[in-house]
PDB file of N, CA and C in Angstrom:
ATOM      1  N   UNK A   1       2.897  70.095  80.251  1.00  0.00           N
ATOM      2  CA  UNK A   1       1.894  69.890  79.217  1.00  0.00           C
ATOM      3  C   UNK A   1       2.592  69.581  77.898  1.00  0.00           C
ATOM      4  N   UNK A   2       2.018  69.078  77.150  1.00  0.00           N
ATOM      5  CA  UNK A   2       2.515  67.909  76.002  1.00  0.00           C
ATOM      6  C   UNK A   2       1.295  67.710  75.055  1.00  0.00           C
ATOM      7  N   UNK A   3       1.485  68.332  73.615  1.00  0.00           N
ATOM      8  CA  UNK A   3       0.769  67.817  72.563  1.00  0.00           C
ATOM      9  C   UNK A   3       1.426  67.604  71.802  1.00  0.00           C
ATOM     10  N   UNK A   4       1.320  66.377  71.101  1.00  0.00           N
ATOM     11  CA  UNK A   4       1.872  65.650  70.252  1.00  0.00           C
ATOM     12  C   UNK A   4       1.335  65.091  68.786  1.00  0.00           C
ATOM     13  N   UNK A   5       1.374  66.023  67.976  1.00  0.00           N
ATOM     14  CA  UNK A   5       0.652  65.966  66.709  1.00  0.00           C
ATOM     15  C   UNK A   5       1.206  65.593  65.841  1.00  0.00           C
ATOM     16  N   UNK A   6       0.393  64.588  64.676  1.00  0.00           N
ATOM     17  CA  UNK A   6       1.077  63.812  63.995  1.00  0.00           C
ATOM     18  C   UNK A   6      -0.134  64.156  62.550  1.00  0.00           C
ATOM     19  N   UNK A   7       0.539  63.510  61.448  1.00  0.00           N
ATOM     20  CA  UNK A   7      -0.373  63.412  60.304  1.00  0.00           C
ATOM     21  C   UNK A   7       0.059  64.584  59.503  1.00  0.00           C
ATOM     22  N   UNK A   8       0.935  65.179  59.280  1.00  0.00           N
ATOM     23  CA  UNK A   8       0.684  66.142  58.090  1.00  0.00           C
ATOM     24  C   UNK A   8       1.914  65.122  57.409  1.00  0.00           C
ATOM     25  N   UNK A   9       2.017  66.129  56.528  1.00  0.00           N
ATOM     26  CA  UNK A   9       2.794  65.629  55.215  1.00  0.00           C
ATOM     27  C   UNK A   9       2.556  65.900  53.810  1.00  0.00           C
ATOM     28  N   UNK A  10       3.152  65.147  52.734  1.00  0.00           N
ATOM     29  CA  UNK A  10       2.738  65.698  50.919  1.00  0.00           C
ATOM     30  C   UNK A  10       1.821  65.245  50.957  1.00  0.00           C
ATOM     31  N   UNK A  11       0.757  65.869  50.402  1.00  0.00           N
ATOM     32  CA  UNK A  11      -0.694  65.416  49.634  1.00  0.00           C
ATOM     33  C   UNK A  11      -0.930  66.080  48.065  1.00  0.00           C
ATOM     34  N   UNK A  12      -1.224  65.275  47.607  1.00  0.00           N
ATOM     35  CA  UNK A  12      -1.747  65.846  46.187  1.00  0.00           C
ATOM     36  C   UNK A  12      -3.136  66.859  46.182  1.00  0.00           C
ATOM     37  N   UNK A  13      -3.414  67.728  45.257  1.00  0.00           N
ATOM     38  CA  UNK A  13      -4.542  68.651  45.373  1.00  0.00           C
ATOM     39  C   UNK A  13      -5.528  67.461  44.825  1.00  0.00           C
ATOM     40  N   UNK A  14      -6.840  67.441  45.971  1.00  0.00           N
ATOM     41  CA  UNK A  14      -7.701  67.129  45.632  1.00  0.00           C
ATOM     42  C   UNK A  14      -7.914  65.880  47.139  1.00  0.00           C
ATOM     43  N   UNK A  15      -6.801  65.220  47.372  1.00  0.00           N
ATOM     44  CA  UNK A  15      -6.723  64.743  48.228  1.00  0.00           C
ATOM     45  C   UNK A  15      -7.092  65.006  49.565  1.00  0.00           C
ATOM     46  N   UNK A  16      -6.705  63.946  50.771  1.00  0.00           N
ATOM     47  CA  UNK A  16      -7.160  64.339  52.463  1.00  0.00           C
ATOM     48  C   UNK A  16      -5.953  63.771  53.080  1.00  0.00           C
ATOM     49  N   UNK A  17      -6.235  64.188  54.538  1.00  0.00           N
ATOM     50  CA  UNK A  17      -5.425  64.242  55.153  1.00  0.00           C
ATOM     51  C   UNK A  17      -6.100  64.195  56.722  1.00  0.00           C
ATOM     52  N   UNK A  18      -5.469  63.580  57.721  1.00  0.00           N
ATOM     53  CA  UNK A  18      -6.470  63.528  59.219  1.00  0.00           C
ATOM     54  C   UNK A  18      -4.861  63.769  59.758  1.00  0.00           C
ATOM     55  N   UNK A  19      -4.981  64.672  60.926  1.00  0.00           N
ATOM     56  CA  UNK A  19      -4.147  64.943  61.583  1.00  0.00           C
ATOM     57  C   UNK A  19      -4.259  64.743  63.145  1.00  0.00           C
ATOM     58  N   UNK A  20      -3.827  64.411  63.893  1.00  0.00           N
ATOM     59  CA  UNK A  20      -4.319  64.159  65.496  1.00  0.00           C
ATOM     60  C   UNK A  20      -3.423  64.890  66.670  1.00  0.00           C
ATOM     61  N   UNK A  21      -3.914  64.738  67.172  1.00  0.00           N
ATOM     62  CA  UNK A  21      -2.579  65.474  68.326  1.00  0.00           C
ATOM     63  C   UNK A  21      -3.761  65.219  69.965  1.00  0.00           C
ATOM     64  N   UNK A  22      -2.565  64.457  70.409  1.00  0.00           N
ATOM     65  CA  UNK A  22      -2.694  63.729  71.994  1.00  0.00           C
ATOM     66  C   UNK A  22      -2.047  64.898  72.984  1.00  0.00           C
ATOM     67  N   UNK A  23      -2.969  65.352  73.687  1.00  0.00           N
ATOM     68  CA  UNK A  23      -2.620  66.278  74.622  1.00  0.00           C
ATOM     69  C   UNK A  23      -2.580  65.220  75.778  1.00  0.00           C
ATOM     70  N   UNK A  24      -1.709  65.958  76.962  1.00  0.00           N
ATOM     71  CA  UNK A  24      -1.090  65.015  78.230  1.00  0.00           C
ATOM     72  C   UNK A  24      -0.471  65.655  78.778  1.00  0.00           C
ATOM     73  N   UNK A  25      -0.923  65.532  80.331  1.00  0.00           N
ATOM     74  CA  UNK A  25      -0.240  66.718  81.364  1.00  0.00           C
ATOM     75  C   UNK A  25      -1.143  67.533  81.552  1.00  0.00           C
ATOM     76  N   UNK A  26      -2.137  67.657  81.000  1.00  0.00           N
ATOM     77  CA  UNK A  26      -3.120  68.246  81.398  1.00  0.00           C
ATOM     78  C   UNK A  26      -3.975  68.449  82.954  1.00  0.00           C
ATOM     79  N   UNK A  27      -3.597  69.088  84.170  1.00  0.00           N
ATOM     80  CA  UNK A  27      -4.763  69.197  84.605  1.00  0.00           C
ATOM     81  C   UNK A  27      -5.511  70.268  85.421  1.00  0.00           C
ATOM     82  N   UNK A  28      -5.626  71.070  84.241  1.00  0.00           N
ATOM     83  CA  UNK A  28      -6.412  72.061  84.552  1.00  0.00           C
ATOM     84  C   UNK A  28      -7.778  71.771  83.349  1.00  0.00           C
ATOM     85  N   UNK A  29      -9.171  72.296  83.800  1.00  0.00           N
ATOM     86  CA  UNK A  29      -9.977  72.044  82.544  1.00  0.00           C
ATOM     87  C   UNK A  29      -9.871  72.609  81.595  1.00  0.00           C
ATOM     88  N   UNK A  30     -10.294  71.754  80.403  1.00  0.00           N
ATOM     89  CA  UNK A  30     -10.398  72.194  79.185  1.00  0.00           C
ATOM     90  C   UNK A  30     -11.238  72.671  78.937  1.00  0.00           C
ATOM     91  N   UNK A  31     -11.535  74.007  77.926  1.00  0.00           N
ATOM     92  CA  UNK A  31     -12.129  74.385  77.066  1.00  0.00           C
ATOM     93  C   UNK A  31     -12.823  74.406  76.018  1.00  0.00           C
ATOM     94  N   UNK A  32     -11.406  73.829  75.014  1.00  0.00           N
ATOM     95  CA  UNK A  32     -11.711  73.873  73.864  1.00  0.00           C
ATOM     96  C   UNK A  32     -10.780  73.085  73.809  1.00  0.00           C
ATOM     97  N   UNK A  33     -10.559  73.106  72.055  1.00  0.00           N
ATOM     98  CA  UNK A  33      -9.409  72.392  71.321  1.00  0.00           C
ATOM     99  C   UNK A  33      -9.736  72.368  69.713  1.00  0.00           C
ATOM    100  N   UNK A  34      -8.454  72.345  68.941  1.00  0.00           N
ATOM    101  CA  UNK A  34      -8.505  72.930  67.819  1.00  0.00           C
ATOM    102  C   UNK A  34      -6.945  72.845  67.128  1.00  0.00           C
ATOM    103  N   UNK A  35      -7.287  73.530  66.516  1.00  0.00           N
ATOM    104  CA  UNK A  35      -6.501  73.525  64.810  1.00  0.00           C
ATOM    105  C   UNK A  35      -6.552  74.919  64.692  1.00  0.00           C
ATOM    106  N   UNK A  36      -4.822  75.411  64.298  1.00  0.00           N
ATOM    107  CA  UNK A  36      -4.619  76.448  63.630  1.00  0.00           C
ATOM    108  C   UNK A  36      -3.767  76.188  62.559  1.00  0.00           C
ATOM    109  N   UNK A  37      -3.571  76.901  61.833  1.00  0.00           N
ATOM    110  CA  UNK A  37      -2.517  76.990  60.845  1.00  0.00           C
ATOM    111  C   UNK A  37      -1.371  78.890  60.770  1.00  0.00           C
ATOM    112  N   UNK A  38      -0.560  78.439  59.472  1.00  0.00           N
ATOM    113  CA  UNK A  38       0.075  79.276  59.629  1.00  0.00           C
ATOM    114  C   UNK A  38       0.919  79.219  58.475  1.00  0.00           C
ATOM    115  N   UNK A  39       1.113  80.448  57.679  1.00  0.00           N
ATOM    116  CA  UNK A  39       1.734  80.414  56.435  1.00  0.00           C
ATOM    117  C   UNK A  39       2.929  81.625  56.925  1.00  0.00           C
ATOM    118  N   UNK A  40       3.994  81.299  56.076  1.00  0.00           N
ATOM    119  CA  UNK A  40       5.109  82.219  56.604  1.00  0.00           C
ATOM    120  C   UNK A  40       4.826  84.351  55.992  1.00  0.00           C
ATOM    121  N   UNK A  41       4.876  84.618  57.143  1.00  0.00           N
ATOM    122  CA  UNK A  41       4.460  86.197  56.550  1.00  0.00           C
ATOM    123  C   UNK A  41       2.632  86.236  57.087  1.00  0.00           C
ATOM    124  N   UNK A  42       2.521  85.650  57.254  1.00  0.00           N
ATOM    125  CA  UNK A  42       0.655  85.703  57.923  1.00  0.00           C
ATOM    126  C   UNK A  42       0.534  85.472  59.625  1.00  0.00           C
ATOM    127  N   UNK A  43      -0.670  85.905  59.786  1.00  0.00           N
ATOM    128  CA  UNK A  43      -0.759  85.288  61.137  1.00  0.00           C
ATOM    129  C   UNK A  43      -1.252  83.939  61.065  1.00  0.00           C
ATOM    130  N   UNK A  44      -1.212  83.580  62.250  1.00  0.00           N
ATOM    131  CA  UNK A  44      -1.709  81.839  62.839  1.00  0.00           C
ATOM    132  C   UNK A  44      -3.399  81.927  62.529  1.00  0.00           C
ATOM    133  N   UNK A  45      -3.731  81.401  61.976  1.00  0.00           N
ATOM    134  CA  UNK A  45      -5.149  81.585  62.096  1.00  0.00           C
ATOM    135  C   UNK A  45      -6.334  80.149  62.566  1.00  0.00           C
ATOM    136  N   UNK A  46      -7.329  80.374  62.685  1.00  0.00           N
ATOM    137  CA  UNK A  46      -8.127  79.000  63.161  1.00  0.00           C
ATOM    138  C   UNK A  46      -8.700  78.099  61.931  1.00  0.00           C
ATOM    139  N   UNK A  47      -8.325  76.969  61.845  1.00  0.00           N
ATOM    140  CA  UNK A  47      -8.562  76.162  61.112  1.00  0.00           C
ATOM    141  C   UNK A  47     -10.091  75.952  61.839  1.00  0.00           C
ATOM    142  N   UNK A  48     -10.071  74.979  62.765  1.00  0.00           N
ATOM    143  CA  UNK A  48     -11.272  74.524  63.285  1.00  0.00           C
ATOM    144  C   UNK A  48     -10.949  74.129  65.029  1.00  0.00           C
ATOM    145  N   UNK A  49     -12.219  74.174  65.912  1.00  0.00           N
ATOM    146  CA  UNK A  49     -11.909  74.087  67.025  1.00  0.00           C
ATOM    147  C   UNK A  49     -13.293  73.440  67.414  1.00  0.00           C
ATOM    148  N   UNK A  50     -13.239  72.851  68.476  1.00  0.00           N
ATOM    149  CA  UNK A  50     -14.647  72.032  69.449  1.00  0.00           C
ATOM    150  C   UNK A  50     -13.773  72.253  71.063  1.00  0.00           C
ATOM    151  N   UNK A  51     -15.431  72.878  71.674  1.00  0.00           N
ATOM    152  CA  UNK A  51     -15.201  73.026  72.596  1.00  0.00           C
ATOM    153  C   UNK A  51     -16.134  72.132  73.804  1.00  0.00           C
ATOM    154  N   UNK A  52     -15.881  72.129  74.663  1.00  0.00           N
ATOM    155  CA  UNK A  52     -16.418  71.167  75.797  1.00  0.00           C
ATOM    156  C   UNK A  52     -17.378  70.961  75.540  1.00  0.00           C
ATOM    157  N   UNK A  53     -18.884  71.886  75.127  1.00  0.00           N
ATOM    158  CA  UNK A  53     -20.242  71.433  75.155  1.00  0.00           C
ATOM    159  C   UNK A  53     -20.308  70.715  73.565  1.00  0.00           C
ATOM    160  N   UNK A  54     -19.263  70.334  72.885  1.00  0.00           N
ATOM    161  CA  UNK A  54     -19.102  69.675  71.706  1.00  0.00           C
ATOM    162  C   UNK A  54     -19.521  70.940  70.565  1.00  0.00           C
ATOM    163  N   UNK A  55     -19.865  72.291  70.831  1.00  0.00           N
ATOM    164  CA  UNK A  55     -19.688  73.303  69.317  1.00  0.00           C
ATOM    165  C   UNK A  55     -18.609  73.146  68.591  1.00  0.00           C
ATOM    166  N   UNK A  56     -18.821  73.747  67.485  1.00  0.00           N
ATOM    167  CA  UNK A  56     -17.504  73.592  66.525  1.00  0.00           C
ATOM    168  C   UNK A  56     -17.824  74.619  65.586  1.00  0.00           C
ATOM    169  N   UNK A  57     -16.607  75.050  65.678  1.00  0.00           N
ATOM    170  CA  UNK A  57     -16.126  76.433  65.077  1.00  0.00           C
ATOM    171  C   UNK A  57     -14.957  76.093  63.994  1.00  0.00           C
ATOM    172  N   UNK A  58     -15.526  76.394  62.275  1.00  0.00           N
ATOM    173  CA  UNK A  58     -14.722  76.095  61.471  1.00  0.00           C
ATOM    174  C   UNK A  58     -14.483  77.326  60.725  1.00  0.00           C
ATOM    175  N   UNK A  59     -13.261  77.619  60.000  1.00  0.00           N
ATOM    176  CA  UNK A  59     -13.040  78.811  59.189  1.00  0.00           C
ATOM    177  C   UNK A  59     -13.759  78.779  57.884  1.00  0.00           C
ATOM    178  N   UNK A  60     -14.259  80.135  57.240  1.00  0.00           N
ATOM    179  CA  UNK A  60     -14.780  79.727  56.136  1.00  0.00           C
ATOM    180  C   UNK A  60     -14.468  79.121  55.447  1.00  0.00           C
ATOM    181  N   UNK A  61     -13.061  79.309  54.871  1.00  0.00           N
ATOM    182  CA  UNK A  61     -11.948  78.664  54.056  1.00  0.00           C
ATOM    183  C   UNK A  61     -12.264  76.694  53.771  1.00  0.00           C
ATOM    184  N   UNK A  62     -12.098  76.280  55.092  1.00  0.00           N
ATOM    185  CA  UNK A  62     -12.532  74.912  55.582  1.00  0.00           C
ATOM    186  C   UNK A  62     -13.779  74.378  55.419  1.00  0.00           C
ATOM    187  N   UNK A  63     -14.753  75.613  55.618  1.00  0.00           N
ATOM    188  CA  UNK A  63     -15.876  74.438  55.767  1.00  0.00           C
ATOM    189  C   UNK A  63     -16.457  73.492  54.767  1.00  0.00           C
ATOM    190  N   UNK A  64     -17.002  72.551  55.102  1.00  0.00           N
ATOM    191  CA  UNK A  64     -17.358  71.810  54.188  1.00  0.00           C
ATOM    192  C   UNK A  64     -16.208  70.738  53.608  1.00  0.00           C
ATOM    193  N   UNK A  65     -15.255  71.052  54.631  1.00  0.00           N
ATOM    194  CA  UNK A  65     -14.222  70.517  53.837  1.00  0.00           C
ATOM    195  C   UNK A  65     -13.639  69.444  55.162  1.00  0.00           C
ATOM    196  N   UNK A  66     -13.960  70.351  56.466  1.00  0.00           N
ATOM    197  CA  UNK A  66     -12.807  69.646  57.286  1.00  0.00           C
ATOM    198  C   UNK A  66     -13.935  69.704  58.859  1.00  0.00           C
ATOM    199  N   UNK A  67     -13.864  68.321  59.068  1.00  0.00           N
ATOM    200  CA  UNK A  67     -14.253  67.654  60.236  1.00  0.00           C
ATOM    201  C   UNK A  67     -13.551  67.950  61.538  1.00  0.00           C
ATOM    202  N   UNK A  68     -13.889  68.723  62.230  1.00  0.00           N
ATOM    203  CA  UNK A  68     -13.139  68.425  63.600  1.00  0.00           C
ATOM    204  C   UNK A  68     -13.788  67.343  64.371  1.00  0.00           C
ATOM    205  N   UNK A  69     -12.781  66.182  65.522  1.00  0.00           N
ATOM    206  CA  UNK A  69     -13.578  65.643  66.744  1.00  0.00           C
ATOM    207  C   UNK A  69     -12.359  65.253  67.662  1.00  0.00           C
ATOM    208  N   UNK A  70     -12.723  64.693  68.568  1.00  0.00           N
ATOM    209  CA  UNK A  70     -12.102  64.614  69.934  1.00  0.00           C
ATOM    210  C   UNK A  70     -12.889  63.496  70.559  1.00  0.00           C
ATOM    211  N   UNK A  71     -11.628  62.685  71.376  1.00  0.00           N
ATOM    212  CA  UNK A  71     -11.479  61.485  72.036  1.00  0.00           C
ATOM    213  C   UNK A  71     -11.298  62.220  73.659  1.00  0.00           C
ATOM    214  N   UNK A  72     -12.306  62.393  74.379  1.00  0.00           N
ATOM    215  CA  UNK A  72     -12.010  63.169  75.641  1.00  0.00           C
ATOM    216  C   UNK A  72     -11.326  62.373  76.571  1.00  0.00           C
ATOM    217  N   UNK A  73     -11.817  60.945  76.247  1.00  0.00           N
ATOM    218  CA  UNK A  73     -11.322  59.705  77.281  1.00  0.00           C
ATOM    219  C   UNK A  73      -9.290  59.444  77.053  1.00  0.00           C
ATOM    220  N   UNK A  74      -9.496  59.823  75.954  1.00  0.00           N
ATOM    221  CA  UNK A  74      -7.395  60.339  75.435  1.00  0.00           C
ATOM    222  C   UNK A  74      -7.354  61.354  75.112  1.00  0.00           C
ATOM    223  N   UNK A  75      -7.738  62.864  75.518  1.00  0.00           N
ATOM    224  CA  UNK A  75      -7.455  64.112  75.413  1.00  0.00           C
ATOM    225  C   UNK A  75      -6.531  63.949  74.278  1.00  0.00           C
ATOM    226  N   UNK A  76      -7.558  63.454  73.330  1.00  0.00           N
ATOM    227  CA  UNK A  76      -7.057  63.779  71.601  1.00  0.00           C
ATOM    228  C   UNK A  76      -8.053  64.514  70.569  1.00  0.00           C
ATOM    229  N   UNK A  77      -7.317  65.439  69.607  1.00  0.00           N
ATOM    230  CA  UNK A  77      -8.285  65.933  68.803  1.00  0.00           C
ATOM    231  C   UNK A  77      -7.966  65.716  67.535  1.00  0.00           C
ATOM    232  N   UNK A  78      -8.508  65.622  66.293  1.00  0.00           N
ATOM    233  CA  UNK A  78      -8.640  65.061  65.430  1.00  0.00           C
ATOM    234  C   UNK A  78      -8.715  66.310  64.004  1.00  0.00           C
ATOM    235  N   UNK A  79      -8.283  66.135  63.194  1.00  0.00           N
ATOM    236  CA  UNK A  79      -8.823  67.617  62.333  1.00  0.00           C
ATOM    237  C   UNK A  79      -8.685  66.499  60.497  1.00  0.00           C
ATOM    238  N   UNK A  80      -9.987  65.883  60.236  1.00  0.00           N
ATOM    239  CA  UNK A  80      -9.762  65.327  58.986  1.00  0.00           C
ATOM    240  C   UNK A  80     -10.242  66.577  57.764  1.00  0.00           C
ATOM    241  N   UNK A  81      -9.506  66.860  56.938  1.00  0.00           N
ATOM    242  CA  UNK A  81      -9.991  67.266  55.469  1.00  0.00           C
ATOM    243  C   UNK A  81      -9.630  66.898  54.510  1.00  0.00           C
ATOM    244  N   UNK A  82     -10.606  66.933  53.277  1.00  0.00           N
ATOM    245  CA  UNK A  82     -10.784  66.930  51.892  1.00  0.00           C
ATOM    246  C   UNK A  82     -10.271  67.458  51.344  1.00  0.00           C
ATOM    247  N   UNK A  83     -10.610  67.253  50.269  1.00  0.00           N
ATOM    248  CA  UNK A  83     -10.983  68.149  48.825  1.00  0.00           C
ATOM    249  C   UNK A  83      -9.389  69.136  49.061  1.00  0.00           C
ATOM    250  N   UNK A  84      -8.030  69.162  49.061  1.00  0.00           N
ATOM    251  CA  UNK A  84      -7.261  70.104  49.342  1.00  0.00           C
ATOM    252  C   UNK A  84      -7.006  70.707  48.201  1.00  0.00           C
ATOM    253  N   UNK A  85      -6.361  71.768  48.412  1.00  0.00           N
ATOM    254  CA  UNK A  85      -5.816  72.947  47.392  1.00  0.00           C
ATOM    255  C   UNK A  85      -4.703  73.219  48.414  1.00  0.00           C
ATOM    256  N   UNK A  86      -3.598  73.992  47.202  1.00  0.00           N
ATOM    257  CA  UNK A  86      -2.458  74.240  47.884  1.00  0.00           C
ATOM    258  C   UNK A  86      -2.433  75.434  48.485  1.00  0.00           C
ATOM    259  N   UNK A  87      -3.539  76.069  48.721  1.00  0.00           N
ATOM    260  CA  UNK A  87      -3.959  77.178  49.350  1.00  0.00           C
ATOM    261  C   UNK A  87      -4.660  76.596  50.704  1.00  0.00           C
ATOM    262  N   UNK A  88      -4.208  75.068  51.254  1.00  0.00           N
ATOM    263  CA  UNK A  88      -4.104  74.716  52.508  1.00  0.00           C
ATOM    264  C   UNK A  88      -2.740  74.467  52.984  1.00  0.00           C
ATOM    265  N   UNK A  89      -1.800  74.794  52.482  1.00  0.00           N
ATOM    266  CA  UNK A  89      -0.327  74.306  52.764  1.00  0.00           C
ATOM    267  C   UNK A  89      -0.115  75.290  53.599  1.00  0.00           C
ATOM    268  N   UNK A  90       0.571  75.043  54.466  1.00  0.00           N
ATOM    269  CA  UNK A  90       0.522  75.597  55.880  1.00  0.00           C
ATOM    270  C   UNK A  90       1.314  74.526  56.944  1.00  0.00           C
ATOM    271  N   UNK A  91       1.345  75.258  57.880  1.00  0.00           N
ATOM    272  CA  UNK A  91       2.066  74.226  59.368  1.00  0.00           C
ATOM    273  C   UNK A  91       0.889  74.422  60.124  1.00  0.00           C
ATOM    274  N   UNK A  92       0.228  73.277  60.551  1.00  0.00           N
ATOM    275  CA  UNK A  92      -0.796  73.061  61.075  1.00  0.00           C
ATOM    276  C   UNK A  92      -0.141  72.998  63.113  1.00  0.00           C
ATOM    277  N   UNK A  93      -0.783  73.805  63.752  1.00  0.00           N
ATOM    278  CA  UNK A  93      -0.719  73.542  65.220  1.00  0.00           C
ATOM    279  C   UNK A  93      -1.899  73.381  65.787  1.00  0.00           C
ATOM    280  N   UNK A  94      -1.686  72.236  66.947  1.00  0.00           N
ATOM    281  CA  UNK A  94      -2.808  71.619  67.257  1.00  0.00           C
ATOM    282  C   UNK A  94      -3.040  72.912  68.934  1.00  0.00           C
ATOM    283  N   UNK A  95      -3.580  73.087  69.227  1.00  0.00           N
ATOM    284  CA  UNK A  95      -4.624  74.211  70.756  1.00  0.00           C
ATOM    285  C   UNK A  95      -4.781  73.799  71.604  1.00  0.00           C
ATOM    286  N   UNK A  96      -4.984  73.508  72.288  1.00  0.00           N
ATOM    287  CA  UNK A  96      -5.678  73.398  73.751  1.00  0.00           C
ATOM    288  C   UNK A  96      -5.658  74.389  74.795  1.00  0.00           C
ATOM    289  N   UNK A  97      -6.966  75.169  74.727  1.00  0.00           N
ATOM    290  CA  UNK A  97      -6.887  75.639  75.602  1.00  0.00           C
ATOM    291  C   UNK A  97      -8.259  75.535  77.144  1.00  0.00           C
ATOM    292  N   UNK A  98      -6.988  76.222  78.281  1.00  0.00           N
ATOM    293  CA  UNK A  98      -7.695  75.820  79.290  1.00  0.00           C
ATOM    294  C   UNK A  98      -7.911  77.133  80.145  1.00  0.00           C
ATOM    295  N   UNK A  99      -9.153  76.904  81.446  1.00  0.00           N
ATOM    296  CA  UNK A  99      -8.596  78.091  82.443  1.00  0.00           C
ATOM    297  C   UNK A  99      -7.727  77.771  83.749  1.00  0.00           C
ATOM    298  N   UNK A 100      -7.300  78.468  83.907  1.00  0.00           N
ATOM    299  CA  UNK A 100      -6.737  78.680  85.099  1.00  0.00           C
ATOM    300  C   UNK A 100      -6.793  79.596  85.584  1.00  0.00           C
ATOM    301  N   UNK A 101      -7.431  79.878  86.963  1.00  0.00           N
ATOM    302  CA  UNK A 101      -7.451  81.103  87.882  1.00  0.00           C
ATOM    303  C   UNK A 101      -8.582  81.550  87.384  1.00  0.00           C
ATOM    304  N   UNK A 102      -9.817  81.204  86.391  1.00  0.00           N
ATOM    305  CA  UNK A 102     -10.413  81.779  85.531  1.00  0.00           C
ATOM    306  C   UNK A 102     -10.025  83.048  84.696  1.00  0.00           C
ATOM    307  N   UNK A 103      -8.538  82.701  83.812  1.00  0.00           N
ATOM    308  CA  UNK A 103      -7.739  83.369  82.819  1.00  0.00           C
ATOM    309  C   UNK A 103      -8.086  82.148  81.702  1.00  0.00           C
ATOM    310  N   UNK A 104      -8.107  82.200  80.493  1.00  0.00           N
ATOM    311  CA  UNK A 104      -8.178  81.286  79.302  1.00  0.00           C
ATOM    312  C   UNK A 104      -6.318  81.297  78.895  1.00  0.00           C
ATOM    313  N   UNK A 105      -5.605  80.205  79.270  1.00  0.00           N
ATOM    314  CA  UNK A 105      -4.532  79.524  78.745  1.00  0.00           C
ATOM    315  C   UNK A 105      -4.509  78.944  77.689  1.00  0.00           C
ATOM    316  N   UNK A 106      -3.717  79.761  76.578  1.00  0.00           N
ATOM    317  CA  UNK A 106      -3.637  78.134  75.570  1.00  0.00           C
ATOM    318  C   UNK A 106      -2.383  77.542  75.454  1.00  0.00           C
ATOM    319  N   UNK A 107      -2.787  76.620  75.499  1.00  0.00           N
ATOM    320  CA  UNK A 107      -0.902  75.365  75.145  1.00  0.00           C
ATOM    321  C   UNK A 107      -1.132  74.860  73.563  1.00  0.00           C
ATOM    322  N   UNK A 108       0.450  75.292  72.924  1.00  0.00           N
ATOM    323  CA  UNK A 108       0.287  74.606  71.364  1.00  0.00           C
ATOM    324  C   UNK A 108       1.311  73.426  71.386  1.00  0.00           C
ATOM    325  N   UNK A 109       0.853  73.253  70.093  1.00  0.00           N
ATOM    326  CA  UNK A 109       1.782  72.069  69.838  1.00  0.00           C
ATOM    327  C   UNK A 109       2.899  72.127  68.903  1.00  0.00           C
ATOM    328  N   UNK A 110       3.911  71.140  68.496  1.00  0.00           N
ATOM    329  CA  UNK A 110       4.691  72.129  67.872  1.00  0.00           C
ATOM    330  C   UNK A 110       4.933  72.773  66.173  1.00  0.00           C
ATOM    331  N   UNK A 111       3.704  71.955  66.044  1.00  0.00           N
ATOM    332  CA  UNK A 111       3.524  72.460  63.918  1.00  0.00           C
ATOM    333  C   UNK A 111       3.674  71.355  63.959  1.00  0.00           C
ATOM    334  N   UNK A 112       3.092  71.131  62.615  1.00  0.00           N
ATOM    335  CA  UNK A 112       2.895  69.915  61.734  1.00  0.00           C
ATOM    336  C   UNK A 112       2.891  70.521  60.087  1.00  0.00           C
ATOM    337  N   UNK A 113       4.067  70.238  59.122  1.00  0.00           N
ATOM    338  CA  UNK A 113       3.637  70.724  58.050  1.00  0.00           C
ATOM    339  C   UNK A 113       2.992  70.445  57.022  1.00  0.00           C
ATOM    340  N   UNK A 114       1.972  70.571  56.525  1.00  0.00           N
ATOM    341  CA  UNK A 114       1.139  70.212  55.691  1.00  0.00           C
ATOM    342  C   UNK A 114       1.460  71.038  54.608  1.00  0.00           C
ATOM    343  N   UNK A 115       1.792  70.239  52.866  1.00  0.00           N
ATOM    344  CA  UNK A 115       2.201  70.679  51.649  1.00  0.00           C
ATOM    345  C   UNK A 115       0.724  69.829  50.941  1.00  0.00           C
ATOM    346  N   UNK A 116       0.330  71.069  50.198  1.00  0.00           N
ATOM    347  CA  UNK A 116      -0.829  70.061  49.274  1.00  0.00           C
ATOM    348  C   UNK A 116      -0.083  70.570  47.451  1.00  0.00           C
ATOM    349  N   UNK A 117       0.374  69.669  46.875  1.00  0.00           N
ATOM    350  CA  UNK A 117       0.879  69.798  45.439  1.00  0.00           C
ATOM    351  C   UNK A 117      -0.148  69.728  44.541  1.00  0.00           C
ATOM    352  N   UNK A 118       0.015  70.891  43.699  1.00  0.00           N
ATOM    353  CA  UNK A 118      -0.631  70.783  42.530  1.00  0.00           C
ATOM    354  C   UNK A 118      -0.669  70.105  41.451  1.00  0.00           C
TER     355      UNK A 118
END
């Protein structure tokens, strides 16, 4: 299994940013899929996630701010936001998780760092 996430980088505050990540190798079903982040000294936490019946689960922090979607036909997911503050700077990892055996697996990806400058 293989996700391959791309799109972070410097952004200015106020600015956006779309990040993607192509999962592959996949074949067990999916779940879900999503966006975490992670600041050094914190835990990983959930940015935003969509799961198979298309729900979407965004952090308060985010909402209003950041779009999740997904390309099922290229087991890709997508995480665009706005409006940033540098109180989104973080290493963004992209989720996927699946079952197996009916256990919930997740596979990450390997960070993406996202800096938003003031």
């Amino acid at each position: 299994v293989q996700l391959q996430a791309s799109g972070g980088g410097l952004v200015q505050a106020g600015g956006s940013l779309r990040l993607s990540c192509a999962a592959s190798g996949i074949i067990f079903e999916i779940n879900s899929m999503g966006w975490y982040r992670q600041t050094p000294g914190k835990r990983r936490e959930l940015v935003a996630s969509i799961d198979t019946s298309g729900e979407l689960n965004y952090a308060g922090s985010v909402k209003g701010r950041a779009t999740i979607s997904k390309d099922n036909a290229k087991d890709t997911v997508y995480l665009q936001m706005t409006s940033l503050t540098p109180e989104d700077t973080a290493v963004y990892y992209c989720n996927v998780a699946v079952t197996i055996s009916r256990s919930r697996v997740n596979y990450w990806g390997q960070g993406t760092q996202v800096t938003v400058s003031s």
